[in-house]
Protein backbone atom coordinates (compact mmCIF):
# COMPACT_ATOMS: atom_id res chain seq x y z
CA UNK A 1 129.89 138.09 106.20
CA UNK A 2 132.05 137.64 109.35
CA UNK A 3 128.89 137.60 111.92
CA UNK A 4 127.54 134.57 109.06
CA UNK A 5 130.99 132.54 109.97
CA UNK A 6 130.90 133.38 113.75
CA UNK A 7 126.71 131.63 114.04
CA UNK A 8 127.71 128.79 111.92
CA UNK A 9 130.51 128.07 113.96
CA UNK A 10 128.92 128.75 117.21
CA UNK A 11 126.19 125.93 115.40
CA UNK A 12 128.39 123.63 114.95
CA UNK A 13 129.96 123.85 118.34
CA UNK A 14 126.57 123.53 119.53
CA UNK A 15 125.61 120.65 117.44
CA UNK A 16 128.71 118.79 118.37
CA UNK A 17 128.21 119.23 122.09
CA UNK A 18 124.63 118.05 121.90
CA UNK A 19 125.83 114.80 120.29
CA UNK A 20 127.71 113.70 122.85
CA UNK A 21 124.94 112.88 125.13
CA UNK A 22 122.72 110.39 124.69
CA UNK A 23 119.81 110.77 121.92
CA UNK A 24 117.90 107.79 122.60
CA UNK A 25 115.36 107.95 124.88
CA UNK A 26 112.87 105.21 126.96
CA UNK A 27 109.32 106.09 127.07
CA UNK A 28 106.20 104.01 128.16
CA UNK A 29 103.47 103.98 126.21
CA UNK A 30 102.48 100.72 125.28
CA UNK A 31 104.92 98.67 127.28
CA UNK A 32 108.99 99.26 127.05
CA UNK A 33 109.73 101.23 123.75
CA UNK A 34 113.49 102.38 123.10
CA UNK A 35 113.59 105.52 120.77
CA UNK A 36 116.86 106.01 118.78
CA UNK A 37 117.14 109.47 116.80
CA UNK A 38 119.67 110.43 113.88
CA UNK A 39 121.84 113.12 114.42
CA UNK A 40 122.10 115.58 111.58
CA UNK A 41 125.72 116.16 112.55
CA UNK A 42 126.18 112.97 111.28
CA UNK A 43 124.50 113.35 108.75
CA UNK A 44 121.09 112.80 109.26
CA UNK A 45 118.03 115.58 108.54
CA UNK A 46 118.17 118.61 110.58
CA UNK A 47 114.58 119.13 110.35
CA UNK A 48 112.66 116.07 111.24
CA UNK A 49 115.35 113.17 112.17
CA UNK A 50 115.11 109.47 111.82
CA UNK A 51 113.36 107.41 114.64
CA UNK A 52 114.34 103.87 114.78
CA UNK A 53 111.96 102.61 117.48
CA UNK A 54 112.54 99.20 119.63
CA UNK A 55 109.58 97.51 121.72
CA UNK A 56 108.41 93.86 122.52
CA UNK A 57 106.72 93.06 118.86
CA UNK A 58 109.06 94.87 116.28
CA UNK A 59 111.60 97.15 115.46
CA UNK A 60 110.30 100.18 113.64
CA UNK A 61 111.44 103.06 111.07
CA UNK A 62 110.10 105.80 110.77
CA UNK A 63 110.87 108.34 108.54
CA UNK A 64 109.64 111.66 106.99
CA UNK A 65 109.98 112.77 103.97
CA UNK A 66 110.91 115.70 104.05
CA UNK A 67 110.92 119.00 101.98
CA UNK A 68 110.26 116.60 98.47
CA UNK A 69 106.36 116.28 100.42
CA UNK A 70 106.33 119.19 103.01
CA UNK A 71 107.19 116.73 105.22
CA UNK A 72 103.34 115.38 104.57
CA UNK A 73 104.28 111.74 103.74
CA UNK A 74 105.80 109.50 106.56
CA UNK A 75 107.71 106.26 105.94
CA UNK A 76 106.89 103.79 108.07
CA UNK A 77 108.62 100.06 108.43
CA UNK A 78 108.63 97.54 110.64
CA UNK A 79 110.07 94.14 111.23
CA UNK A 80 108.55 91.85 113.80
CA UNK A 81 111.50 90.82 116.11
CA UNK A 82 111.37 87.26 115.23
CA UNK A 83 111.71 87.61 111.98
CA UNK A 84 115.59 89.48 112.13
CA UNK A 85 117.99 87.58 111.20
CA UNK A 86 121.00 89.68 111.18
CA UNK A 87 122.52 93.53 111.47
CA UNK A 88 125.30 95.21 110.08
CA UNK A 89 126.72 98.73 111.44
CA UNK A 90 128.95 100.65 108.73
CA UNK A 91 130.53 102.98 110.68
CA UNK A 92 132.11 105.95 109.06
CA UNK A 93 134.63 109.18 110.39
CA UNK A 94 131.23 111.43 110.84
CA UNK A 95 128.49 108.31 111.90
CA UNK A 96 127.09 105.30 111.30
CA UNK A 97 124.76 103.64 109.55
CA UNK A 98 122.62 100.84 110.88
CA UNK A 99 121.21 98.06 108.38
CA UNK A 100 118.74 95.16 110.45
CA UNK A 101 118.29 92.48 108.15
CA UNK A 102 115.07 90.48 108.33
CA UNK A 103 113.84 87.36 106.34
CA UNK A 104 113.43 87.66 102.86
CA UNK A 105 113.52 91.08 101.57
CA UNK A 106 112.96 92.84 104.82
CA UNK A 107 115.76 95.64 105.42
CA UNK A 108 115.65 98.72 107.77
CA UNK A 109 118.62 101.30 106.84
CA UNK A 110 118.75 103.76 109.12
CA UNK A 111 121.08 106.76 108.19
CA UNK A 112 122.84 109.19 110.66
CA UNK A 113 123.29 108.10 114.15
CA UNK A 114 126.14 108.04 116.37
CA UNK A 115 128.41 105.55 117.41
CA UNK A 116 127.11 104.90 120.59
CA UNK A 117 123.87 104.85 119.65
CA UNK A 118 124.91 102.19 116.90
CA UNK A 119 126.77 99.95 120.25
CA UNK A 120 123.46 100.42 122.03
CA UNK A 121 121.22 99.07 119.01
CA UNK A 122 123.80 96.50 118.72
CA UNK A 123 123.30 95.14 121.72
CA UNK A 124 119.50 95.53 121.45
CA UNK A 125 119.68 92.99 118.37
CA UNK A 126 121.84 90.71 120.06
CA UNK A 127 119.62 90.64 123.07
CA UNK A 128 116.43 89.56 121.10
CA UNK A 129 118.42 87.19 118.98
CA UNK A 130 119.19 85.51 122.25
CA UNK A 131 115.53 85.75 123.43
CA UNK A 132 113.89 84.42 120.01
């Protein structure tokens, strides 16, 4: 029982350390893409996380499933970027959660990612509000 306490706090040590650096990422594959990825110390999945993807046509969810599917069935949605009209960050004591707001009935909610990932997406918004 003790050596089950000492790995789960040597996990959570871990986990905590590993948030503090960044977790988005910039890769080139089709032009400029911006990859954000939920933590699951803050309460995103552990297993397969979150991506909330940012390029030069639309912003993008993607999400898996999970265990309910074995992780078979992959939610994908996007919103082209002139069609946002809005954002709103609900940050919490653990993380934060990221709502973009498009026209109509067009919501992303993206679930689990820290705080300054949620000051860099913010930013991102506010950059192609100013563009569009």
């Amino acid at each position: 029982m003790t050596i089950f306490w000492i790995v789960l706090i040597i996990v959570c040590i871990w986990g905590l350390s590993s948030s503090k650096s960044s977790n988005s990422k910039t890769s080139n594959f089709s032009g400029n893409q911006i990859v954000f990825k939920s933590n699951y110390t803050r309460g995103g999945s552990l297993i397969v996380p979150q991506k909330l993807i940012f390029d030069r046509d639309a912003v993008t969810l993607i999400t898996n499933q999970g265990l309910d599917s074995f992780y078979t069935t992959t939610y994908t949605h996007s919103i082209p970027n002139n069609r946002i009209t809005g954002y709103r960050i609900s940050r919490f004591l653990v993380g934060c959660n990221i709502t973009i707001v498009g026209e109509g009935f067009q919501n992303i909610v993206a679930v689990g990612y820290t705080g300054s990932d949620a000051d860099k997406i913010e930013e991102l918004i506010k950059d192609l509000n100013r563009r569009v």
